[in-house]
PDB file of N, CA and C in Angstrom:
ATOM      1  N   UNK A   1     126.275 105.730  82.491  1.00  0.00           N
ATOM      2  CA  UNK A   1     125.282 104.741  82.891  1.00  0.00           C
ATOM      3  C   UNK A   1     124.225 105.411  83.746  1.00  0.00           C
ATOM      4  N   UNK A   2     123.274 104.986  83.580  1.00  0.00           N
ATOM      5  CA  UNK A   2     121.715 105.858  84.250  1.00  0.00           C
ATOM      6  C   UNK A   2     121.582 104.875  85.663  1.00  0.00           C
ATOM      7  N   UNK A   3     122.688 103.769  85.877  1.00  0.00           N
ATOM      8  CA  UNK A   3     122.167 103.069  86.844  1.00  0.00           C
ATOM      9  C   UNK A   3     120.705 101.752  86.738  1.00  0.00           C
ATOM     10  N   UNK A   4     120.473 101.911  85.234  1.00  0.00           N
ATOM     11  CA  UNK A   4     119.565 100.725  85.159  1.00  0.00           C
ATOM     12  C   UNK A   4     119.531  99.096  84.971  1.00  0.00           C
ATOM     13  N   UNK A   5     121.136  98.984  84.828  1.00  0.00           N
ATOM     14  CA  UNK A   5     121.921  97.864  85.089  1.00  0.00           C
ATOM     15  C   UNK A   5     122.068  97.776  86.839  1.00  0.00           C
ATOM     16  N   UNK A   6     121.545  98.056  87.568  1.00  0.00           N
ATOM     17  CA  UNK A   6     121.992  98.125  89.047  1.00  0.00           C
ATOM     18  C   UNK A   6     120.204  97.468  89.612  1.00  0.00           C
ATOM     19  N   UNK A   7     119.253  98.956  89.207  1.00  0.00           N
ATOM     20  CA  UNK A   7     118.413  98.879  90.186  1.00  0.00           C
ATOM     21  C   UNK A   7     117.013  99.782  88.389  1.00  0.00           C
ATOM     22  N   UNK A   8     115.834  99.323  88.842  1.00  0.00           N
ATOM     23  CA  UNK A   8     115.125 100.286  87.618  1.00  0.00           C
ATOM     24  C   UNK A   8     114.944 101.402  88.447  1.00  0.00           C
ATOM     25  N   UNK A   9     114.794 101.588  89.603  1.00  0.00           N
ATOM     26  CA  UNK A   9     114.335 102.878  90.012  1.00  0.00           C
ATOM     27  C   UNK A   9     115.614 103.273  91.427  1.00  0.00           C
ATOM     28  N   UNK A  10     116.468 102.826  91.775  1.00  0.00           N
ATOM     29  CA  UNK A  10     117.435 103.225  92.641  1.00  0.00           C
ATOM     30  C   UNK A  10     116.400 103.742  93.729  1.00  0.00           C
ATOM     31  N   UNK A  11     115.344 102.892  94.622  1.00  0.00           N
ATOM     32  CA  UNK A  11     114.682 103.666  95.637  1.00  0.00           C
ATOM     33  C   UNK A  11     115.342 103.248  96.840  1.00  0.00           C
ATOM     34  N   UNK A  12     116.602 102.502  97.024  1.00  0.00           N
ATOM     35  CA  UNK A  12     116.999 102.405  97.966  1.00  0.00           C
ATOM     36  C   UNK A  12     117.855 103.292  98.386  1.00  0.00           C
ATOM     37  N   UNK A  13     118.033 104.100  97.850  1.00  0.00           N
ATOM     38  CA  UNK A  13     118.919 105.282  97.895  1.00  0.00           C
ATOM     39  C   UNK A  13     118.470 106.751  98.471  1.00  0.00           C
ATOM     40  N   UNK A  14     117.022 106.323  98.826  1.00  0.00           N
ATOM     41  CA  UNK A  14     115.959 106.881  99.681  1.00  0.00           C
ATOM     42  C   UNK A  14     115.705 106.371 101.226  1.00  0.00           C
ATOM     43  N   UNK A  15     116.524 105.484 101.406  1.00  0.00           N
ATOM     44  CA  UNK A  15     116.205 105.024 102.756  1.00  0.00           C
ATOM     45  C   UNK A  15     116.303 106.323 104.103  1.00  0.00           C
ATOM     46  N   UNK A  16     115.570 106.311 104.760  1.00  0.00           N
ATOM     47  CA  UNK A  16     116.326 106.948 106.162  1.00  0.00           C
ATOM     48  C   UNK A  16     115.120 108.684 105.853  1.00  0.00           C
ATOM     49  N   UNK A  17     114.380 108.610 104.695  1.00  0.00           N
ATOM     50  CA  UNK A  17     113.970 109.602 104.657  1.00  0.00           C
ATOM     51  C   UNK A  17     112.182 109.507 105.070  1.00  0.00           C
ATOM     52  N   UNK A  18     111.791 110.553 105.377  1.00  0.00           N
ATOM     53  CA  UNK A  18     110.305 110.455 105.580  1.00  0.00           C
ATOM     54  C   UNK A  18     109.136 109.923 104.861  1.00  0.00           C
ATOM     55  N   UNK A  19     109.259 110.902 103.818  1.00  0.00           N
ATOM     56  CA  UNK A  19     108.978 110.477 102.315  1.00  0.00           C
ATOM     57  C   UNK A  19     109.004 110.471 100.823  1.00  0.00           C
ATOM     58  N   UNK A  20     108.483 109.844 100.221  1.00  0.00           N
ATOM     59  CA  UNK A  20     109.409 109.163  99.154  1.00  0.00           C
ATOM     60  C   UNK A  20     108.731 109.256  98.020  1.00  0.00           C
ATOM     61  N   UNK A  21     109.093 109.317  96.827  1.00  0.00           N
ATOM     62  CA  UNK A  21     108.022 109.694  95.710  1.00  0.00           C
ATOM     63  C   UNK A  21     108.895 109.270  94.821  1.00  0.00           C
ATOM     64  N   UNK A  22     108.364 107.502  94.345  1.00  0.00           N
ATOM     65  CA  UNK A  22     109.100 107.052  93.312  1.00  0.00           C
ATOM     66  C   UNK A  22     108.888 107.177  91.707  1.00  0.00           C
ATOM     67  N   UNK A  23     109.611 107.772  91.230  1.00  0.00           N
ATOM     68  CA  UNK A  23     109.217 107.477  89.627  1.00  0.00           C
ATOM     69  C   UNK A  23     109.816 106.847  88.981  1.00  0.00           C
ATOM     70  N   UNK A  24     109.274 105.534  88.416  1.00  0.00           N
ATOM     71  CA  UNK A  24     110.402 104.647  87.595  1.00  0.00           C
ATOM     72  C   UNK A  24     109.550 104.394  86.093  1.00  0.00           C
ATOM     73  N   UNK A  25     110.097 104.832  85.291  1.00  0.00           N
ATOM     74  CA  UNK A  25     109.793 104.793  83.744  1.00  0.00           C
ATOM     75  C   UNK A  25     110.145 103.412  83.419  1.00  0.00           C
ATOM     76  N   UNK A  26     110.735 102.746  83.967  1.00  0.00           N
ATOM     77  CA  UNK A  26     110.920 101.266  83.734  1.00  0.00           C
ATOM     78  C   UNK A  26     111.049 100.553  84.870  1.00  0.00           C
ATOM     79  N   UNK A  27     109.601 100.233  85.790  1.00  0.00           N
ATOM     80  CA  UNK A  27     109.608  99.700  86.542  1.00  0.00           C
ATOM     81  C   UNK A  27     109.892  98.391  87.341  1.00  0.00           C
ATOM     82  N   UNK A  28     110.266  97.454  86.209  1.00  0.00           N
ATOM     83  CA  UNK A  28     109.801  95.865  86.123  1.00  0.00           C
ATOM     84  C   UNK A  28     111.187  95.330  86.633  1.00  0.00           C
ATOM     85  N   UNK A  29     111.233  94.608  87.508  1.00  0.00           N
ATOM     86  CA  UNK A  29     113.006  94.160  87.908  1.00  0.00           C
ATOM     87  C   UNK A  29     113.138  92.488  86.805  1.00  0.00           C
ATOM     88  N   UNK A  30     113.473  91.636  87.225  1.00  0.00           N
ATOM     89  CA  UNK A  30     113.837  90.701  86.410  1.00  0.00           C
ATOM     90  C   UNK A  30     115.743  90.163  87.251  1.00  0.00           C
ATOM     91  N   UNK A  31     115.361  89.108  87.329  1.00  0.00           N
ATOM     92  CA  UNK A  31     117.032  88.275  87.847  1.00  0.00           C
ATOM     93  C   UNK A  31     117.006  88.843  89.027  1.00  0.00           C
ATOM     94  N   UNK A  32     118.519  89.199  89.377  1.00  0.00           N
ATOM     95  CA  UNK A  32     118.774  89.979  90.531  1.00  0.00           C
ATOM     96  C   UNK A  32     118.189  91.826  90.591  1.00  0.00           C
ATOM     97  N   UNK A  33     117.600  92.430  89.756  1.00  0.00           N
ATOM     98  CA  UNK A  33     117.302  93.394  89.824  1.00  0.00           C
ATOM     99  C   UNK A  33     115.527  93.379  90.863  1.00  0.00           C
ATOM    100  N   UNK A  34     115.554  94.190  91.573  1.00  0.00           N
ATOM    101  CA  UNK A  34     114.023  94.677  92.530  1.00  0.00           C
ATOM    102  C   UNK A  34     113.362  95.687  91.974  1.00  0.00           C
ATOM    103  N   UNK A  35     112.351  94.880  91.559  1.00  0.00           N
ATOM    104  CA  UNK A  35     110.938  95.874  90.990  1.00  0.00           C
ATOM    105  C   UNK A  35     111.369  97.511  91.677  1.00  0.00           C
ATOM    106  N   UNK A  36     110.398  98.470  90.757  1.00  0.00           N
ATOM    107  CA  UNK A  36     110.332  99.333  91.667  1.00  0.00           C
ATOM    108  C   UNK A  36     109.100  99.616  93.043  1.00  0.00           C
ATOM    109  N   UNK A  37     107.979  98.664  92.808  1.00  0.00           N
ATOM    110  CA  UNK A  37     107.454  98.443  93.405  1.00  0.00           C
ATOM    111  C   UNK A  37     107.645  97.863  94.936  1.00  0.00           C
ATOM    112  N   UNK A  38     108.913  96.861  94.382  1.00  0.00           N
ATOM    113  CA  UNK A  38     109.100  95.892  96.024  1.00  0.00           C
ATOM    114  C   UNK A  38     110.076  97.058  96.726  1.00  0.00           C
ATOM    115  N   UNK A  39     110.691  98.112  95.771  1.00  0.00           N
ATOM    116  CA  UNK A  39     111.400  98.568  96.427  1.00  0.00           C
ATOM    117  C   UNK A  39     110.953  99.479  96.844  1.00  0.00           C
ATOM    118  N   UNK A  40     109.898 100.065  96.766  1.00  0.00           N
ATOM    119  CA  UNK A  40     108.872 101.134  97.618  1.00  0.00           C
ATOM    120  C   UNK A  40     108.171 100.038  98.522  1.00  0.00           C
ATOM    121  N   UNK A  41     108.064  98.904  98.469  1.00  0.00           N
ATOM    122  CA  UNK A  41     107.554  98.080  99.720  1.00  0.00           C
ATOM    123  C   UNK A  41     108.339  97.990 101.114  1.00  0.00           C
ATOM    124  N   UNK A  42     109.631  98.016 100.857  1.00  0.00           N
ATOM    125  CA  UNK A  42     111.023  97.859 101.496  1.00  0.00           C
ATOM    126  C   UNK A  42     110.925  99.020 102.145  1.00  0.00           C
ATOM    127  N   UNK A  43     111.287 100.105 101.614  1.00  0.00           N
ATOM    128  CA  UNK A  43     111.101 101.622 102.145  1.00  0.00           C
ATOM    129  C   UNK A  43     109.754 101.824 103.349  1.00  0.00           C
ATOM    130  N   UNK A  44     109.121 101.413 102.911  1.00  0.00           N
ATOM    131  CA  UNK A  44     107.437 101.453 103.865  1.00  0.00           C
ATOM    132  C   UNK A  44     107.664 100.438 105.128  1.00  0.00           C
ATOM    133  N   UNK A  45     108.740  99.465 105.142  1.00  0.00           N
ATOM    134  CA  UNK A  45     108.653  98.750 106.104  1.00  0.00           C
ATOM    135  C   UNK A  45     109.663  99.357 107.366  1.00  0.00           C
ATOM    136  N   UNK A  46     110.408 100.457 106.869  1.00  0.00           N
ATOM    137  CA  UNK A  46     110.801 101.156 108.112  1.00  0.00           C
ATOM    138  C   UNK A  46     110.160 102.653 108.661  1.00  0.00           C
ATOM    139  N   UNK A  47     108.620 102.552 107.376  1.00  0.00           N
ATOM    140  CA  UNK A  47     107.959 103.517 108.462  1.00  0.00           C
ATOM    141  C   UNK A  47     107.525 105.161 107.088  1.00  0.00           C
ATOM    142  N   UNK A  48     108.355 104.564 106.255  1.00  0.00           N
ATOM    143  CA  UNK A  48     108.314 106.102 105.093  1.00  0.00           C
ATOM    144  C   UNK A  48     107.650 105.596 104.243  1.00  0.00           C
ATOM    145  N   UNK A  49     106.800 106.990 103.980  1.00  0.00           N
ATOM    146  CA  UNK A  49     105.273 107.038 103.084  1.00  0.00           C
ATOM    147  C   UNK A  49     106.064 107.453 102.084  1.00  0.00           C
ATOM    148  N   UNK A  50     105.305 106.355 100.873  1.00  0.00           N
ATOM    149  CA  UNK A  50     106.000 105.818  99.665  1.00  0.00           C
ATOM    150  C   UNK A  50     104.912 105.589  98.870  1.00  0.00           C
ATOM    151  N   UNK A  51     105.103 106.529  97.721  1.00  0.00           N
ATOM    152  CA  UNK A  51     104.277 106.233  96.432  1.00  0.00           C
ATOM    153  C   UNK A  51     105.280 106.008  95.003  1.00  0.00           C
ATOM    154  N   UNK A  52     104.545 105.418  94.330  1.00  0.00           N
ATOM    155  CA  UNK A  52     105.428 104.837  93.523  1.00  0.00           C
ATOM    156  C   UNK A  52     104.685 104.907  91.824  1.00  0.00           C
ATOM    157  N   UNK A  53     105.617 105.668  91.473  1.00  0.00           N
ATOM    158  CA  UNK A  53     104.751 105.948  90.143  1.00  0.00           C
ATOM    159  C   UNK A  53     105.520 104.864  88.766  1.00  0.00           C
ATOM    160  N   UNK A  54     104.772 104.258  88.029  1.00  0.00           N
ATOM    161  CA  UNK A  54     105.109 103.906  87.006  1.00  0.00           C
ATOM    162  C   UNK A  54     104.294 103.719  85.579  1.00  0.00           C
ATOM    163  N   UNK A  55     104.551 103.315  84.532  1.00  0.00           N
ATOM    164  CA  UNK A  55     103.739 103.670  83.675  1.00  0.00           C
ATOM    165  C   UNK A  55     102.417 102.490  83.479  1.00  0.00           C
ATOM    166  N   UNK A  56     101.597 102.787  83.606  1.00  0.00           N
ATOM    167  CA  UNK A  56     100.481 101.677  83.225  1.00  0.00           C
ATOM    168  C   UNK A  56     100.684 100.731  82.067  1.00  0.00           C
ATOM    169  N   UNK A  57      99.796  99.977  82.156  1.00  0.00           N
ATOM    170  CA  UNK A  57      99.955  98.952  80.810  1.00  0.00           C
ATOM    171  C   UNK A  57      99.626  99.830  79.763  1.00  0.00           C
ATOM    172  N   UNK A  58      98.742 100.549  79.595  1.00  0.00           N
ATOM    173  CA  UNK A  58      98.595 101.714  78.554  1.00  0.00           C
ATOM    174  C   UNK A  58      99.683 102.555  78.177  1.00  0.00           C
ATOM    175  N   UNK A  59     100.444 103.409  78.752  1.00  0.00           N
ATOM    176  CA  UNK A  59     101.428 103.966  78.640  1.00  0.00           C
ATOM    177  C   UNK A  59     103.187 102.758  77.957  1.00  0.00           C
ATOM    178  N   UNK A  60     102.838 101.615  78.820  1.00  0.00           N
ATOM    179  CA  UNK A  60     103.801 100.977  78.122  1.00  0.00           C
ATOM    180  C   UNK A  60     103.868 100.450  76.770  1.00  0.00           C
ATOM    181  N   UNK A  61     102.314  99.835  76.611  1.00  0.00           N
ATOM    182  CA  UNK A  61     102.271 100.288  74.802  1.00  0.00           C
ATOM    183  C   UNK A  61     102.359 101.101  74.077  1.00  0.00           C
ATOM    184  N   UNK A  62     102.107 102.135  74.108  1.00  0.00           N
ATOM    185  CA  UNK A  62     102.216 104.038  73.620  1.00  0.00           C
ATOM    186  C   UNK A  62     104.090 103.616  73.413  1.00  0.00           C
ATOM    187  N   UNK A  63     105.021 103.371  74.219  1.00  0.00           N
ATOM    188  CA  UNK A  63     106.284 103.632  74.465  1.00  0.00           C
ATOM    189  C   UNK A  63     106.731 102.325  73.468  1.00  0.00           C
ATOM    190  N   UNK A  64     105.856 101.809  73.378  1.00  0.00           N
ATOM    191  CA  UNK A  64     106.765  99.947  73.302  1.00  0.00           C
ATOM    192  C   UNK A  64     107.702  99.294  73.324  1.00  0.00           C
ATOM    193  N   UNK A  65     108.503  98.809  72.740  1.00  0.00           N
ATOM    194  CA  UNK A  65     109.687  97.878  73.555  1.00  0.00           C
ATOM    195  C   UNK A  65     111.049  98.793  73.442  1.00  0.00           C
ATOM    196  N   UNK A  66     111.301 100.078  72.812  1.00  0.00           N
ATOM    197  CA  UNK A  66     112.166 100.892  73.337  1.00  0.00           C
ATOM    198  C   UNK A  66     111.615 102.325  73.464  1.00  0.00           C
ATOM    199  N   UNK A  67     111.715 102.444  75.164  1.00  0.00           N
ATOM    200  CA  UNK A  67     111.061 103.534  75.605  1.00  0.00           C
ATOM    201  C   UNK A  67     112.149 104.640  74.801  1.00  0.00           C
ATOM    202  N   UNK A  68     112.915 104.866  74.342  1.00  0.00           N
ATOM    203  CA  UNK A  68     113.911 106.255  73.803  1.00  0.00           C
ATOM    204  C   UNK A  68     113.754 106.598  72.839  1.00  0.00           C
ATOM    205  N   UNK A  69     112.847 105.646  71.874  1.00  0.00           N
ATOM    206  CA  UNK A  69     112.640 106.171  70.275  1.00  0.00           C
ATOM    207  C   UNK A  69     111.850 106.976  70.028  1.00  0.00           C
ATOM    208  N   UNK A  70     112.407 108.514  69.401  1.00  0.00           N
ATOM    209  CA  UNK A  70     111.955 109.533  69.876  1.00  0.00           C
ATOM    210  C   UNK A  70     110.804 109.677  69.095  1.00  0.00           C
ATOM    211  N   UNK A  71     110.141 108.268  68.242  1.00  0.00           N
ATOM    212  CA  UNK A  71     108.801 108.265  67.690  1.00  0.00           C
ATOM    213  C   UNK A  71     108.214 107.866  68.756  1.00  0.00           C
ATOM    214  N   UNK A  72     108.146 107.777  69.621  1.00  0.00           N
ATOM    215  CA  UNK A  72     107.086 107.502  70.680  1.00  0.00           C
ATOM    216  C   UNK A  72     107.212 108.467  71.428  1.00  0.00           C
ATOM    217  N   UNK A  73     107.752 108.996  71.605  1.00  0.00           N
ATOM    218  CA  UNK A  73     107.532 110.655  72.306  1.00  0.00           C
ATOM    219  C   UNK A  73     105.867 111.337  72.555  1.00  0.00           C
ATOM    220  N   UNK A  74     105.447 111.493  71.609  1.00  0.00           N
ATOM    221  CA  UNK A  74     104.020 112.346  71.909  1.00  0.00           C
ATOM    222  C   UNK A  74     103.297 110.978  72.203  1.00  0.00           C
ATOM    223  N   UNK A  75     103.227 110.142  71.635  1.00  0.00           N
ATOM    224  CA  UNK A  75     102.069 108.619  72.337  1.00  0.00           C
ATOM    225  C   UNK A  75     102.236 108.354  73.728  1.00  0.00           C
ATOM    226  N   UNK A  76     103.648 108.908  74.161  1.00  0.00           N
ATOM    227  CA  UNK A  76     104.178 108.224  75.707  1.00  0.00           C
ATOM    228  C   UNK A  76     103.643 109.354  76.374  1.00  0.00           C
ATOM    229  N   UNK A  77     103.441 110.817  76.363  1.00  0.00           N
ATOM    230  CA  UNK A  77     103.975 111.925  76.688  1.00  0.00           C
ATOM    231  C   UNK A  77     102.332 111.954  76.820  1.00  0.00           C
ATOM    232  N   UNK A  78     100.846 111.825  75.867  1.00  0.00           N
ATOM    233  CA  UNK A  78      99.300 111.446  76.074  1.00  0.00           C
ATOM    234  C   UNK A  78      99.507 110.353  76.869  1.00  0.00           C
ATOM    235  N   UNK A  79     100.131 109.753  77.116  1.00  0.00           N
ATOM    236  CA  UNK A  79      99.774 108.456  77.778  1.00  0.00           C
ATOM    237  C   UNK A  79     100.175 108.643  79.498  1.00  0.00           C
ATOM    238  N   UNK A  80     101.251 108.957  79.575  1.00  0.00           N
ATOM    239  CA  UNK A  80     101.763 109.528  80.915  1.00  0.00           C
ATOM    240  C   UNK A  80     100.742 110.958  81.844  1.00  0.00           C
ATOM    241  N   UNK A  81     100.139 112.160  80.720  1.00  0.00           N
ATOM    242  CA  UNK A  81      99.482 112.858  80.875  1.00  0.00           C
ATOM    243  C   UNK A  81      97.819 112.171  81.591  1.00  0.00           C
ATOM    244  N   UNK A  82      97.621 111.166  80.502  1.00  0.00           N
ATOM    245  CA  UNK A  82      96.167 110.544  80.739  1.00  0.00           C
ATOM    246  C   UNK A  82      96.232 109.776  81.935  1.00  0.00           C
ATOM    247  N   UNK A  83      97.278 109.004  82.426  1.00  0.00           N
ATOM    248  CA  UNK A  83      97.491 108.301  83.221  1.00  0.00           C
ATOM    249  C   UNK A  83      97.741 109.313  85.709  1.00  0.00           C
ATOM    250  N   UNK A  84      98.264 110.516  84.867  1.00  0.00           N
ATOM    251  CA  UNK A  84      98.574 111.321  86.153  1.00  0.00           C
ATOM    252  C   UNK A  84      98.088 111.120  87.150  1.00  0.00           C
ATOM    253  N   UNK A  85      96.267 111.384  86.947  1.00  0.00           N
ATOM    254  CA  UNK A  85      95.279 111.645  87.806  1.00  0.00           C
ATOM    255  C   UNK A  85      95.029 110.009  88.636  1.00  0.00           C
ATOM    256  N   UNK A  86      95.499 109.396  88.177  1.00  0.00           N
ATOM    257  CA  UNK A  86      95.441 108.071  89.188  1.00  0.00           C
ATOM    258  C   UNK A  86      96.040 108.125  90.043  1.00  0.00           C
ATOM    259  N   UNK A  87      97.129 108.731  89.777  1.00  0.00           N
ATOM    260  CA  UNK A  87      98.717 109.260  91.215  1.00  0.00           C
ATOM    261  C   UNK A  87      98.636 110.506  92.070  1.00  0.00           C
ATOM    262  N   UNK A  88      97.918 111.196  91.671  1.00  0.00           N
ATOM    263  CA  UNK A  88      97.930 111.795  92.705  1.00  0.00           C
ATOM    264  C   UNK A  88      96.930 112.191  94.016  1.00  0.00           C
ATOM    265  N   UNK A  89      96.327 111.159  94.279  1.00  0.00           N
ATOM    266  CA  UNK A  89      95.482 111.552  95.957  1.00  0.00           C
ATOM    267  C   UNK A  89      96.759 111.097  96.221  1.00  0.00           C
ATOM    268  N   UNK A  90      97.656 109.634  95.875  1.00  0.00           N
ATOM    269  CA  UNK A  90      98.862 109.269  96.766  1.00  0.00           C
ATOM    270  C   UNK A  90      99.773 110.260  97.080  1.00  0.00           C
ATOM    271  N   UNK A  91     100.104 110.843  96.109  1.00  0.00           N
ATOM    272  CA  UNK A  91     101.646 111.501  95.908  1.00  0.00           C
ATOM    273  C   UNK A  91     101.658 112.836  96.733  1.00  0.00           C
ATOM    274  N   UNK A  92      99.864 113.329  96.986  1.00  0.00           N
ATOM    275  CA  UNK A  92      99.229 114.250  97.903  1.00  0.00           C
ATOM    276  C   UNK A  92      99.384 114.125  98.887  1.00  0.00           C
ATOM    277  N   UNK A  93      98.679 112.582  99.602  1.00  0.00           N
ATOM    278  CA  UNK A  93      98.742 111.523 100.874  1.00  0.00           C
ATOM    279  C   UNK A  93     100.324 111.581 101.285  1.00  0.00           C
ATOM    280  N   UNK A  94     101.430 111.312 100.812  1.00  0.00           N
ATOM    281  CA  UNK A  94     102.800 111.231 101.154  1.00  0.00           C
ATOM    282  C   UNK A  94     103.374 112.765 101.764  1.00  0.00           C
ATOM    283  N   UNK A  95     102.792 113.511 100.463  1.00  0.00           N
ATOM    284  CA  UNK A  95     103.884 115.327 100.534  1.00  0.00           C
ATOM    285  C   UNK A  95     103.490 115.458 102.066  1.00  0.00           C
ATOM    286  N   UNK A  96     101.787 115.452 102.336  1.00  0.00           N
ATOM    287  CA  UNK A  96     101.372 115.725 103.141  1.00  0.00           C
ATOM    288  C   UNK A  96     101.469 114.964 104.629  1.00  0.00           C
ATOM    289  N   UNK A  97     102.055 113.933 104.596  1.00  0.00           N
ATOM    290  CA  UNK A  97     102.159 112.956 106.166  1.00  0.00           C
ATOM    291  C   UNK A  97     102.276 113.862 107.089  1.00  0.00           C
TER     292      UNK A  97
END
């Protein structure tokens, strides 16, 4: 199990640290599961610089409704590439606190 029955991005498992650099390929929570987003919100509220990477609405079409089919490989793989440069002044902003 990858743990995606638990949590999509397990960022609580980051607590207690400075900072934090989330990547969740399947970001979206649903029921009892926490976004990966709220869970980089959570993290920030005791003080740790938290960026949080996930795939854009672009990239999630490229992938579509099963990110593992290894026909979506190169569409996900341009899409994740095209998408980078949005993430990193943050992911810069964090290394660097």
């Amino acid at each position: 199990m990858d743990g995606g029955t638990h949590s999509p991005a397990n960022a609580h498992l980051a607590a207690g640290y400075g900072r934090v650099v989330v990547t969740a390929p399947i970001a979206r929570g649903g029921g009892p599961l926490v976004s990966a987003a709220e869970q980089g919100r959570r993290l920030t509220e005791d003080g740790t610089q938290v960026a949080v990477v996930s795939p854009s609405a672009t990239a999630r079409r490229s992938f579509g409704r099963n990110p593992l089919d290894p026909a979506a490989r190169a569409a996900a793989a341009e899409a994740g590439r095209a998408q980078a440069p949005a993430h990193t002044a943050r992911i810069a902003e964090v290394w660097r606190a």
